[in-house]
Protein backbone atom coordinates (compact mmCIF):
# COMPACT_ATOMS: atom_id res chain seq x y z
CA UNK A 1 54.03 -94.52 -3.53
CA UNK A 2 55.91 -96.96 -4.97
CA UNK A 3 57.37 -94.34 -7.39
CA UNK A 4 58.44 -92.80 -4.62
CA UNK A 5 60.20 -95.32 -3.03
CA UNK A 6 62.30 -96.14 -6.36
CA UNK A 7 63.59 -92.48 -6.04
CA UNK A 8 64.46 -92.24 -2.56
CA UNK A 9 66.14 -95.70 -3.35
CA UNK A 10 67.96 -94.34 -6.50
CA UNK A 11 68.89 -91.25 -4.91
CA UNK A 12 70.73 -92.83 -1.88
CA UNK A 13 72.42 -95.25 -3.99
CA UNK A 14 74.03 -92.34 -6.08
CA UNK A 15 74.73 -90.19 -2.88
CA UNK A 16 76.41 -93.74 -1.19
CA UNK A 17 78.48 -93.95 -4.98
CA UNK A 18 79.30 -90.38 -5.15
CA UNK A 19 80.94 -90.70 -1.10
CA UNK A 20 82.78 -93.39 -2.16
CA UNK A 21 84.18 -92.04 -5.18
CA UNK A 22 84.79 -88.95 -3.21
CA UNK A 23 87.21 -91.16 -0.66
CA UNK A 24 89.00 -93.06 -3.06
CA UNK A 25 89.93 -89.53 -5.20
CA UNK A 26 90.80 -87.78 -1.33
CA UNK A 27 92.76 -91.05 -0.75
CA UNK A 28 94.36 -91.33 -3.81
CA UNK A 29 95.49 -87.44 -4.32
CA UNK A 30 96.74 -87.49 -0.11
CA UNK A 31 98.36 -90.60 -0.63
CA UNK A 32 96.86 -91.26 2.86
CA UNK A 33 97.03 -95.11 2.47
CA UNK A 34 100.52 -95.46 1.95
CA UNK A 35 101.34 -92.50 3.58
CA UNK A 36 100.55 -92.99 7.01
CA UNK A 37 101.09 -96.85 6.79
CA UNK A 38 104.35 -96.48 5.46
CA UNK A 39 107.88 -96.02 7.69
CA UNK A 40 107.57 -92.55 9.72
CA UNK A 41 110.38 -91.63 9.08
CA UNK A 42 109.80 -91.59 5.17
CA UNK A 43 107.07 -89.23 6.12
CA UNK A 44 109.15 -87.36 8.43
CA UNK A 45 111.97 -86.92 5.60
CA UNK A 46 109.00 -85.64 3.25
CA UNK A 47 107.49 -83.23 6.18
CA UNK A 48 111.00 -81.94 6.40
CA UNK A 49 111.81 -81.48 2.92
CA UNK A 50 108.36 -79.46 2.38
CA UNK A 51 109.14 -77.21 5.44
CA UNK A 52 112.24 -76.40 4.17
CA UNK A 53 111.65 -75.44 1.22
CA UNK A 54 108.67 -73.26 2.14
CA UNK A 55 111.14 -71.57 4.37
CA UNK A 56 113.34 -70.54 1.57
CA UNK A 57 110.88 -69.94 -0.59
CA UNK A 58 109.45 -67.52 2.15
CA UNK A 59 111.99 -66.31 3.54
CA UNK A 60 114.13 -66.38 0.78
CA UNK A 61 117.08 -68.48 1.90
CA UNK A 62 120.26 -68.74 0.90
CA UNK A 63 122.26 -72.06 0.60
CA UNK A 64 124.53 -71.26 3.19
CA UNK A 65 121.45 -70.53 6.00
CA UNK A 66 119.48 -74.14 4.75
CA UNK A 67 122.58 -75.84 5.15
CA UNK A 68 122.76 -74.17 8.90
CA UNK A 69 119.27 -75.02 9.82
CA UNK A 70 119.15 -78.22 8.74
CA UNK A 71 120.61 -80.15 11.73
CA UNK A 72 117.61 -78.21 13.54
CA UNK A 73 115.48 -80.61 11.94
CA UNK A 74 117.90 -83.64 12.54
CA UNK A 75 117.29 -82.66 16.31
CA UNK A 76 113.47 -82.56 15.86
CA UNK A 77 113.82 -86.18 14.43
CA UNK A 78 115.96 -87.50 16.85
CA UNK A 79 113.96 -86.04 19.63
CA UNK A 80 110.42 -87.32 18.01
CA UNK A 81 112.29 -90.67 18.22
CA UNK A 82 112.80 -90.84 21.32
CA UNK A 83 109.44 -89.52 22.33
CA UNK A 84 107.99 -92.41 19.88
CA UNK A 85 110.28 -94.43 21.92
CA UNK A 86 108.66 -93.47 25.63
CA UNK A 87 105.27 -93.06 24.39
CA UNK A 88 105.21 -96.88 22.71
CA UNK A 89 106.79 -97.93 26.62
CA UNK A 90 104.18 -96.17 28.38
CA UNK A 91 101.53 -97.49 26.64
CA UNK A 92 102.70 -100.86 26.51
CA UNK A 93 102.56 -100.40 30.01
CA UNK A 94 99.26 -99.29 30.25
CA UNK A 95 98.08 -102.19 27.96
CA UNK A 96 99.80 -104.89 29.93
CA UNK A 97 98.17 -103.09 33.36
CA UNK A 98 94.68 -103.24 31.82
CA UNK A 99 95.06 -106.62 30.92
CA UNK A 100 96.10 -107.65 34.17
CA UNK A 101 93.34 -106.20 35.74
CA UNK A 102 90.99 -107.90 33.04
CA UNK A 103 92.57 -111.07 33.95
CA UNK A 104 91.82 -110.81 37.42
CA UNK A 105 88.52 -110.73 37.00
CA UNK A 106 87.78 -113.65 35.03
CA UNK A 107 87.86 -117.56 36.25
CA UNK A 108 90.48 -119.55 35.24
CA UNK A 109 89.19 -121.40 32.25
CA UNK A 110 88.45 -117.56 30.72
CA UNK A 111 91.55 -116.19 32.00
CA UNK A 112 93.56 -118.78 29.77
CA UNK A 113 91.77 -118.19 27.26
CA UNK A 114 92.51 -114.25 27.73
CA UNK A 115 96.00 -114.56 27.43
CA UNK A 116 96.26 -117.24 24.70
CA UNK A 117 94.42 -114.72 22.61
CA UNK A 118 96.31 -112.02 23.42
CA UNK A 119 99.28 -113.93 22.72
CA UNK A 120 98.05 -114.94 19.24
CA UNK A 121 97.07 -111.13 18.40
CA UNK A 122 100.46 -110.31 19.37
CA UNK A 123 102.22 -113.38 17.15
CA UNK A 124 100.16 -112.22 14.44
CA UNK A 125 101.16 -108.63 14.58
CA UNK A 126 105.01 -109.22 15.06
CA UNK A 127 104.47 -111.44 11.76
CA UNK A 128 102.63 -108.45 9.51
CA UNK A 129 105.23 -106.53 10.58
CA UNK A 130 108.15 -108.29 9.82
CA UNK A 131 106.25 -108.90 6.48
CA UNK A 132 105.62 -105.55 5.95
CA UNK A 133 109.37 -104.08 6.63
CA UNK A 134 110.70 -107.33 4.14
């Protein structure tokens, strides 16, 4: 029994090791850390770039037709601003109406409490991401 129990033991600390491993090589060959941290538009620029040139590599472009679809993508990334744009309102929105409605239904001592966290969370963010765009 106890022989057992050593194996079973062994073998999920090797399977837990081999996941891990398996993350940090997915992570580190995706560039998923930095990639989706990182500005958007950087991405966006990269996304681009790759699409293009799989177009002309597919369709066999000349230099005169990616020059003429290239402010195609300019639109798309102007557009995808502004739809960042309204989609961080709205939800703002939505945040600030659920907290509301939270607030309502505590008593006053836990209500201030409420909002001085929230208003700490939010200093906090504003202050990784002003350290994060320096």
């Amino acid at each position: 029994m106890n022989k057992l129990a050593f194996k079973i033991g062994l073998g999920l600390v090797i399977l837990f090791a081999l996941g891990v491993s398996t993350g940090v090589v997915v992570a580190r060959q995706t560039h998923w850390t930095t990639r989706w941290t990182a500005d958007y538009r950087t991405c966006e620029e990269r996304w681009f770039a790759s699409r293009i040139e799989e177009y002309k590599r597919l369709l066999n472009l000349t230099p005169e037709q990616i020059t003429a679809i290239r402010p195609h993508f300019d639109k798309l990334s102007v557009d995808m601003r502004e739809f960042r744009g309204e989609l961080r309102t709205k939800v703002g929105g939505a945040f600030k109406e659920m907290n509301t409605g939270i607030a309502r239904e505590l008593m006053p001592e836990q209500r201030e409490l409420f909002w001085k966290t929230l208003r700490e969370k939010s200093e906090k963010s504003k202050a990784s991401r002003s350290a994060a765009s320096s």
